[in-house]
N, C-alpha and C. Protein backbone atom coordinates (compact mmCIF):
# COMPACT_ATOMS: atom_id res chain seq x y z
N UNK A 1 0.84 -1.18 0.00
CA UNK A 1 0.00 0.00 0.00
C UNK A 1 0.89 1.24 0.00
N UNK A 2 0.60 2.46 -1.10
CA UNK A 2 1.47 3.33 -1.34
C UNK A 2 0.77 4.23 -0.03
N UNK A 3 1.42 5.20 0.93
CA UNK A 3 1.44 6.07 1.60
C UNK A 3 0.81 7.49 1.24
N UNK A 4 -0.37 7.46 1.59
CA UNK A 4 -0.47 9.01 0.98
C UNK A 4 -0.36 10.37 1.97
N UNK A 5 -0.36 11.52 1.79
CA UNK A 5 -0.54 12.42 2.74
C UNK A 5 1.19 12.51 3.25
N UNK A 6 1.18 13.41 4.71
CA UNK A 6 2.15 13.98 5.30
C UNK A 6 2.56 13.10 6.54
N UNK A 7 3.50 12.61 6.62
CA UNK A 7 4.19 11.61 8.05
C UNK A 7 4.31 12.91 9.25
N UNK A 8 4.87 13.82 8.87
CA UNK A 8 4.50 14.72 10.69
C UNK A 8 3.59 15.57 10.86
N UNK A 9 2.43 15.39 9.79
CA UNK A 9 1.41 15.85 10.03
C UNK A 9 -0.05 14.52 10.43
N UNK A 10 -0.52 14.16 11.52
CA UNK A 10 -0.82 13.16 11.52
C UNK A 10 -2.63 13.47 11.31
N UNK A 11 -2.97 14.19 11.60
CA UNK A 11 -4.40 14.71 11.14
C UNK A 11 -4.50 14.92 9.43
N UNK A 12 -3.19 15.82 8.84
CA UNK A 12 -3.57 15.93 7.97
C UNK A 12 -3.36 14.31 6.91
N UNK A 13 -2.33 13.93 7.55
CA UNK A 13 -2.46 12.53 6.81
C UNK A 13 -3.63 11.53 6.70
N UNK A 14 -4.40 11.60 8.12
CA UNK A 14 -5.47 10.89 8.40
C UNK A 14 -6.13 11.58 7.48
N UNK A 15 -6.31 12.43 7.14
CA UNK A 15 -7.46 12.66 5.63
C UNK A 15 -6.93 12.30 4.03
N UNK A 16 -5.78 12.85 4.15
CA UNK A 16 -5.17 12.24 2.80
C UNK A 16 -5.01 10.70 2.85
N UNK A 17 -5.18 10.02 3.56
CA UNK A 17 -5.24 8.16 3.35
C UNK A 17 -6.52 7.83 3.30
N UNK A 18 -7.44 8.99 3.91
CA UNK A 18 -8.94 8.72 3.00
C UNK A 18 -9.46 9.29 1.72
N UNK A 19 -7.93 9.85 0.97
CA UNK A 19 -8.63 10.61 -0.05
C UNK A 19 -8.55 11.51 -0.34
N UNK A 20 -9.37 12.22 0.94
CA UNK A 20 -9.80 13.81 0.91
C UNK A 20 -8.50 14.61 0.11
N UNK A 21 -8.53 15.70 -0.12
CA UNK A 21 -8.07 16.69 -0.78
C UNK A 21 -7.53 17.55 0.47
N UNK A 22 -6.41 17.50 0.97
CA UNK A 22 -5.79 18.71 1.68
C UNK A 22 -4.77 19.52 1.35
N UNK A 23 -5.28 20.73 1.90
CA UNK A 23 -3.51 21.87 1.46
C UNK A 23 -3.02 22.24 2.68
N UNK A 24 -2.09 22.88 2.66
CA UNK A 24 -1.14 23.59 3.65
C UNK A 24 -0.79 24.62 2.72
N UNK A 25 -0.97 25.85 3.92
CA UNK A 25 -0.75 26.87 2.92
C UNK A 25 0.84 27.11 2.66
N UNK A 26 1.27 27.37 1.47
CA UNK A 26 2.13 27.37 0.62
C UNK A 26 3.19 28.28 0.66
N UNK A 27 2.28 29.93 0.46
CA UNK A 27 3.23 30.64 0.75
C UNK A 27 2.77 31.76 1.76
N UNK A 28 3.46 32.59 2.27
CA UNK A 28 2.92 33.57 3.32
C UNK A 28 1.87 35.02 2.35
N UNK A 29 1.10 35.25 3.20
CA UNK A 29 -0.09 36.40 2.51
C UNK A 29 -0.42 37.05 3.86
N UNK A 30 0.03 38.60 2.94
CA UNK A 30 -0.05 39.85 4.10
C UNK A 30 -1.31 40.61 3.94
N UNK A 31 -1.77 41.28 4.72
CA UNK A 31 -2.46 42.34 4.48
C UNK A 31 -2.41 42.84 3.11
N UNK A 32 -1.18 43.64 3.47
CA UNK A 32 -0.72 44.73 2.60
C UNK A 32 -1.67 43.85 1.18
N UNK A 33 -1.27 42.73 0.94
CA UNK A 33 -1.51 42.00 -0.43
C UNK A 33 -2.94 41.87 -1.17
N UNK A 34 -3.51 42.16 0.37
CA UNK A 34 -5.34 42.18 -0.12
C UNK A 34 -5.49 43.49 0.44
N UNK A 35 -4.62 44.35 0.46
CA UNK A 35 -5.18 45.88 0.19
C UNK A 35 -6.19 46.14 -1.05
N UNK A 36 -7.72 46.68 -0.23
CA UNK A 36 -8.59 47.03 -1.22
C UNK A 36 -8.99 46.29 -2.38
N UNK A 37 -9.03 45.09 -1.86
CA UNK A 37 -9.68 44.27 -2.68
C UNK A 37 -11.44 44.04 -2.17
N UNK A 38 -11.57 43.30 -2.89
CA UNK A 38 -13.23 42.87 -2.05
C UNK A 38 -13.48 41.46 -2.21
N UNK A 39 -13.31 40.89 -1.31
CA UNK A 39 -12.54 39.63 -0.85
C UNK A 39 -14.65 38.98 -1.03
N UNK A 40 -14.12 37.76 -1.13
CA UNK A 40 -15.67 36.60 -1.35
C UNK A 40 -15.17 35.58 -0.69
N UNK A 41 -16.36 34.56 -0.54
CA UNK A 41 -16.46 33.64 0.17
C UNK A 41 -15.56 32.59 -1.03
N UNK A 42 -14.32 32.02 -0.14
CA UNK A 42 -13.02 30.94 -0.91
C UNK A 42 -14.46 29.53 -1.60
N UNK A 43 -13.75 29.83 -3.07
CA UNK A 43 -14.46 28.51 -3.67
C UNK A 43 -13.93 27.39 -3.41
N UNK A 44 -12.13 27.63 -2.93
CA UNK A 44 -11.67 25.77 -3.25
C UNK A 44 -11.35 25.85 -1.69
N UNK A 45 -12.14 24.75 -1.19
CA UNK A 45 -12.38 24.82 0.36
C UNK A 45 -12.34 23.31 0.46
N UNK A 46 -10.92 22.89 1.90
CA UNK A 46 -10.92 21.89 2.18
C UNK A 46 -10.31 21.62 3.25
N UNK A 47 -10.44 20.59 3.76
CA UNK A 47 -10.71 20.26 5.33
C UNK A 47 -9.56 21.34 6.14
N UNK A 48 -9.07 21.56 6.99
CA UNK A 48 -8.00 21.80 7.48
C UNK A 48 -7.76 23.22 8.41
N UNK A 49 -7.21 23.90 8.82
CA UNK A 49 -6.80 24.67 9.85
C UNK A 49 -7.61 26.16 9.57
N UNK A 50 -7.93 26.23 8.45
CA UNK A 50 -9.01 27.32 7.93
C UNK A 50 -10.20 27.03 7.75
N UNK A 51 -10.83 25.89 7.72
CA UNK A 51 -11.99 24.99 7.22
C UNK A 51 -13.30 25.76 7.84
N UNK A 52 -13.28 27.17 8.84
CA UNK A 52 -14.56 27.51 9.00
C UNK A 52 -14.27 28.77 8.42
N UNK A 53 -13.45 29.41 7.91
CA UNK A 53 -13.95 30.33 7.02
C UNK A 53 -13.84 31.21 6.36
N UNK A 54 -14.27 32.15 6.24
CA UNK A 54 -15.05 32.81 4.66
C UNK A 54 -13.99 32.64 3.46
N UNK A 55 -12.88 33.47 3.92
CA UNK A 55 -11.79 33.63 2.88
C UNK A 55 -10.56 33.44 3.50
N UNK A 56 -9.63 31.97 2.75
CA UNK A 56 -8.86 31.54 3.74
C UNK A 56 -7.96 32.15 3.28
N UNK A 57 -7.36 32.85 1.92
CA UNK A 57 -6.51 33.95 1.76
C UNK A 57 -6.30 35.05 3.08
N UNK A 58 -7.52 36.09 3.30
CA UNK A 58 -7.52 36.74 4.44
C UNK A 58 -7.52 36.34 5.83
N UNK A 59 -7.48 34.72 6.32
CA UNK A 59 -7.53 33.82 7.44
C UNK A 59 -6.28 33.68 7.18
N UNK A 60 -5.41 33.71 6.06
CA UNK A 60 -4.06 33.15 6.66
C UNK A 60 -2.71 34.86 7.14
N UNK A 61 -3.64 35.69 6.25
CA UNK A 61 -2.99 36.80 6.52
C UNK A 61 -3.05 37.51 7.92
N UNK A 62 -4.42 37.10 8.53
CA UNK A 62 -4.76 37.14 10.07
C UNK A 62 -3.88 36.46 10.47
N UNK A 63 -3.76 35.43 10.48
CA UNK A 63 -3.19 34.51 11.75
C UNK A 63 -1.63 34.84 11.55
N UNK A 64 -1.13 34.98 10.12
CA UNK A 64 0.56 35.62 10.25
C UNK A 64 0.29 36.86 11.10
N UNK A 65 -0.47 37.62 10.90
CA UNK A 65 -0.47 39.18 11.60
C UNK A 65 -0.06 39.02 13.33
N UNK A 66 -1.05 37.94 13.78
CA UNK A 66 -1.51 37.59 14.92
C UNK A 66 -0.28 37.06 15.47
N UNK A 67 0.16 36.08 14.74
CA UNK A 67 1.65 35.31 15.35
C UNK A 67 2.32 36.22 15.35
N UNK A 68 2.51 37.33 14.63
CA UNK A 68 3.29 38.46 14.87
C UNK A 68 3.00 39.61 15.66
N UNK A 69 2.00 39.21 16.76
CA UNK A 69 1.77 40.40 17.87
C UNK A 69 0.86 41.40 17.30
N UNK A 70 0.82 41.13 16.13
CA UNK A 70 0.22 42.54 15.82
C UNK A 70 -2.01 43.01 16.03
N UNK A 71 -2.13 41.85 16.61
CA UNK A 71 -3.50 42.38 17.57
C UNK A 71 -3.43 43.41 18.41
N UNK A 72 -4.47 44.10 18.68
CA UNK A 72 -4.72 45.42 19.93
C UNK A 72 -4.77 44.62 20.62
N UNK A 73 -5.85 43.88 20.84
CA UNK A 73 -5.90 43.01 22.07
C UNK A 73 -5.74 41.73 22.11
N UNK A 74 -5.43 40.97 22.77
CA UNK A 74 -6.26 39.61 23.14
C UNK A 74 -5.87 39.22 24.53
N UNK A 75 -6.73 37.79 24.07
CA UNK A 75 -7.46 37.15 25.53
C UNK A 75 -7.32 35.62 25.75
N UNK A 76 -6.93 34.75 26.42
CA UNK A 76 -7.00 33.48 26.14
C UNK A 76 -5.71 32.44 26.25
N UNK A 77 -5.60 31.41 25.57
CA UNK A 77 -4.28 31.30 25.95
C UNK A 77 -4.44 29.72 24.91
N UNK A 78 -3.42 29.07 24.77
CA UNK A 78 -3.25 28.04 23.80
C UNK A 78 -4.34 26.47 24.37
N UNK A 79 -4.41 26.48 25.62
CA UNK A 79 -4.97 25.18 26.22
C UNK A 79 -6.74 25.78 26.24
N UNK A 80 -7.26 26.51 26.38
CA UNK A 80 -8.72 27.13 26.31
C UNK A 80 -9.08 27.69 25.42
N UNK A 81 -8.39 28.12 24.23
CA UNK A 81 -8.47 28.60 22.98
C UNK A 81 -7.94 30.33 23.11
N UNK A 82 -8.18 30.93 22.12
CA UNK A 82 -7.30 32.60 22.05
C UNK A 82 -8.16 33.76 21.29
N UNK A 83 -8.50 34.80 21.60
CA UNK A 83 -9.08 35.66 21.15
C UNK A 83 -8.08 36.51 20.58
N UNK A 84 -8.29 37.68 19.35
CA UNK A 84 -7.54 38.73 19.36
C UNK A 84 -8.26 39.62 18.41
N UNK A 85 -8.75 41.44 18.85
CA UNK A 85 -8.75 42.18 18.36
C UNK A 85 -8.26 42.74 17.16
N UNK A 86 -8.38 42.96 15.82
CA UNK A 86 -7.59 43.87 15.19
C UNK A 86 -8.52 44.74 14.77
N UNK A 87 -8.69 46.68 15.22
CA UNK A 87 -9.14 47.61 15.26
C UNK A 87 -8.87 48.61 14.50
N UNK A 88 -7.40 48.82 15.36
CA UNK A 88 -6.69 50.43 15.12
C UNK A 88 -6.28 50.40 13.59
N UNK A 89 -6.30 51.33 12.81
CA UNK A 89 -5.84 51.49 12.00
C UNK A 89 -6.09 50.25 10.71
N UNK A 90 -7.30 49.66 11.15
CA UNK A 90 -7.40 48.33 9.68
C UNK A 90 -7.97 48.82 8.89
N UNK A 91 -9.05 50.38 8.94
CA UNK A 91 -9.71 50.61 7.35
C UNK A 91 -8.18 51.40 6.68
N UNK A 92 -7.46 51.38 6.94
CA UNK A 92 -6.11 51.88 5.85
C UNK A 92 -5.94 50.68 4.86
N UNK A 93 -6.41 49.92 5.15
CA UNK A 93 -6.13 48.55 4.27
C UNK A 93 -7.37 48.75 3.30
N UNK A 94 -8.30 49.15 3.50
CA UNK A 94 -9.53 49.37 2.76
C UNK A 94 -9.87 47.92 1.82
N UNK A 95 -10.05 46.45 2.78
CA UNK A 95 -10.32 45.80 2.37
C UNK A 95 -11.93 45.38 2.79
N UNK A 96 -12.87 45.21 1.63
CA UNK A 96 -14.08 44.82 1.79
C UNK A 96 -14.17 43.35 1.29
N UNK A 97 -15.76 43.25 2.04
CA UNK A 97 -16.01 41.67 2.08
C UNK A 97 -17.53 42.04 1.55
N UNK A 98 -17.98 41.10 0.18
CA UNK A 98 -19.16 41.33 -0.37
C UNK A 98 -19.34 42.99 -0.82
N UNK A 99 -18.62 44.17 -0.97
CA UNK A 99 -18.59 45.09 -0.70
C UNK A 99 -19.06 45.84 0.27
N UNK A 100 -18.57 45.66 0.99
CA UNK A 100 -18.59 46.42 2.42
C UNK A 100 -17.96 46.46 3.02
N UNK A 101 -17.17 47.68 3.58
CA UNK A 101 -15.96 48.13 3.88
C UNK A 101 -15.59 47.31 5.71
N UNK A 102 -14.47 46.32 5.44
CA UNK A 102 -14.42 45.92 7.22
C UNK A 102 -13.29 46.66 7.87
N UNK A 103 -14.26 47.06 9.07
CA UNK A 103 -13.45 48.04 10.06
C UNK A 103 -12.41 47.42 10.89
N UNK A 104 -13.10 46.11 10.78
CA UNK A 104 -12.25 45.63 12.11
C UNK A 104 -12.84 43.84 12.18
N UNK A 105 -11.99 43.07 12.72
CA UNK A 105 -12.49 41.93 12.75
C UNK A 105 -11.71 40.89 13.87
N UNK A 106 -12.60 40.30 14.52
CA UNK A 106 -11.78 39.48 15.91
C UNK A 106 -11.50 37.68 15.37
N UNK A 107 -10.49 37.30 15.98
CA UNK A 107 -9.82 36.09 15.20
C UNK A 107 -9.89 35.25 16.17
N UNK A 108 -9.91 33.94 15.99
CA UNK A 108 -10.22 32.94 17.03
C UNK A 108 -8.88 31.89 16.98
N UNK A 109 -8.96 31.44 17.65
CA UNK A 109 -7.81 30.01 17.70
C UNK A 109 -8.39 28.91 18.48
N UNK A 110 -8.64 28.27 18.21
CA UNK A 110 -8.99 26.65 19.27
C UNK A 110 -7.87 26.06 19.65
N UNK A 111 -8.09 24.93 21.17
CA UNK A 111 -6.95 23.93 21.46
C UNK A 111 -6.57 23.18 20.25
N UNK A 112 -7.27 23.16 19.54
CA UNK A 112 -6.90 22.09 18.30
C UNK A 112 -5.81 22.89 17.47
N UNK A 113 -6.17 24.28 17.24
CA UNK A 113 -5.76 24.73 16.31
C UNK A 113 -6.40 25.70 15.20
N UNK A 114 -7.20 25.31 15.23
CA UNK A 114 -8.53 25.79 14.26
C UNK A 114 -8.54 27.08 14.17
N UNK A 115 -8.39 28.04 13.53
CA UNK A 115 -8.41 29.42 13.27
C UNK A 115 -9.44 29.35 12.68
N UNK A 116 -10.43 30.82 13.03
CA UNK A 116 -11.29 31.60 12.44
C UNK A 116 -11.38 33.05 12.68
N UNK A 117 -12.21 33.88 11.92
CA UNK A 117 -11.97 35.17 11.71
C UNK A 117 -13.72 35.73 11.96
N UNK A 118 -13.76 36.80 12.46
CA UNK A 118 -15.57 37.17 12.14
C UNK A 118 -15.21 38.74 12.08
N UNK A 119 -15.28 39.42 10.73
CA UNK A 119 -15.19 40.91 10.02
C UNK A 119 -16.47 41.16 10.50
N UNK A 120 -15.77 42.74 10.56
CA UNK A 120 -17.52 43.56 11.29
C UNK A 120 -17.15 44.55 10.11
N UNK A 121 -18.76 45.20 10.06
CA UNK A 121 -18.04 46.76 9.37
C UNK A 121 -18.59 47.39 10.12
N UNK A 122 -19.35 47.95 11.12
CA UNK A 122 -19.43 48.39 12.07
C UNK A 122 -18.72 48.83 13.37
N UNK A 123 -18.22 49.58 13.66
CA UNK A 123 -17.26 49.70 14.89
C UNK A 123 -17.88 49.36 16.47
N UNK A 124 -18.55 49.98 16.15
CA UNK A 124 -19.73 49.83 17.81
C UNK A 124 -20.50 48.52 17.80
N UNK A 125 -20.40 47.83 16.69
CA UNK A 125 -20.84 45.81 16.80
C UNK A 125 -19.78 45.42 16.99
N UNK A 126 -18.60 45.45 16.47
CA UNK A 126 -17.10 44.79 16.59
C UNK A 126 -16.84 45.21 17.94
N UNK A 127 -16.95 46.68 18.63
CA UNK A 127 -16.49 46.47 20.62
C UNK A 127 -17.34 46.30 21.32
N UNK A 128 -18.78 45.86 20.58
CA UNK A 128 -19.89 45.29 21.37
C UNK A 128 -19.34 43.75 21.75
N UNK A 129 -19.38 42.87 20.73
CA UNK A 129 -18.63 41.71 20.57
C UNK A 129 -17.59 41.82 21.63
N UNK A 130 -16.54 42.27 21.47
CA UNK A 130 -15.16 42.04 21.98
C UNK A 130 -15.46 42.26 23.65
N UNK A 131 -16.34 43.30 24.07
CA UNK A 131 -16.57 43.43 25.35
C UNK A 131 -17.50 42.06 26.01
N UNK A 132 -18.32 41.50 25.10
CA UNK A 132 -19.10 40.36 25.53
C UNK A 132 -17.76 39.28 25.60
N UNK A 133 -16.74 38.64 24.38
CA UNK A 133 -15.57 38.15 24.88
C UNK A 133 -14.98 37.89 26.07
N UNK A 134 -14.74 39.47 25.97
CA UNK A 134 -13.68 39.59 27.29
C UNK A 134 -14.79 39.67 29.00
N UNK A 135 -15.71 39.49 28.69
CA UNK A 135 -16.70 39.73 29.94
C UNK A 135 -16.81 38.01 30.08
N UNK A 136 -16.91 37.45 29.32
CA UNK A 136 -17.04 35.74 29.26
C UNK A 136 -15.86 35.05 29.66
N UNK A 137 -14.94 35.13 29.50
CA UNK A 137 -13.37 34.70 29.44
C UNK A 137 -12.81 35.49 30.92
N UNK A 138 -13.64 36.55 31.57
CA UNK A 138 -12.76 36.76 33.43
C UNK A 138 -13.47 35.97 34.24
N UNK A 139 -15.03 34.80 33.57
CA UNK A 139 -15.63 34.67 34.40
C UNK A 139 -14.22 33.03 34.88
């Protein structure tokens, strides 16, 4: 039996020996790169560390941002999962989603791993959110 998939990746192998279709992302994607674009929901979607959402182009440019400190805030920690703010200064990027300009958007991390993203364009829904977060997470 030929071997399919990744040996030190053991999740992602467990899908590639059934088949499934997995990627790892390839190369690094910044902000800067989806400056003012108007980003849509990713057509080629498959299982893996982005798998909940919208646009895993802009999910992977989050989570480099994020590994690089560059959240206002966060909350959380690697064993309970991780919150993080990005606010200040994100409509300079003037990137929209469906056309509509996002102000700001909070990023998630699970124990597993699992990254996700939820864009607001609203400012006063995005620190409505973040205050319900951080009010949940001192209890």
């Amino acid at each position: 039996m030929t071997r399919k998939g990744w040996v030190k990746e053991p999740a992602r192998h467990s899908l590639a020996a059934r088949g499934l279709k997995t990627t790892s992302p390839s190369k690094s994607i910044s902000l800067e790169s989806l400056k003012g674009k108007n980003l849509t929901r990713s057509k080629d979607r498959h299982p893996g560390k982005f798998e909940a959402t919208n646009n895993i182009e802009f999910a992977q440019a989050l989570q480099e941002l994020s590994l690089e400190g560059g959240a206002d805030d966060d909350i959380g920690d690697e064993e309970c999962g991780w919150f993080g703010i990005f606010r200040n200064d994100f409509k300079e990027y003037g990137i929209k989603e469906d056309g509509k300009l996002v102000v700001g958007v909070i990023v998630s991390e699970d124990s597993n791993g699992f990254f996700s993203y939820q864009s607001y364009h609203n400012m006063k829904l995005l620190n409505a959110e973040w205050k319900e977060i951080t009010k949940y997470s001192e209890l």
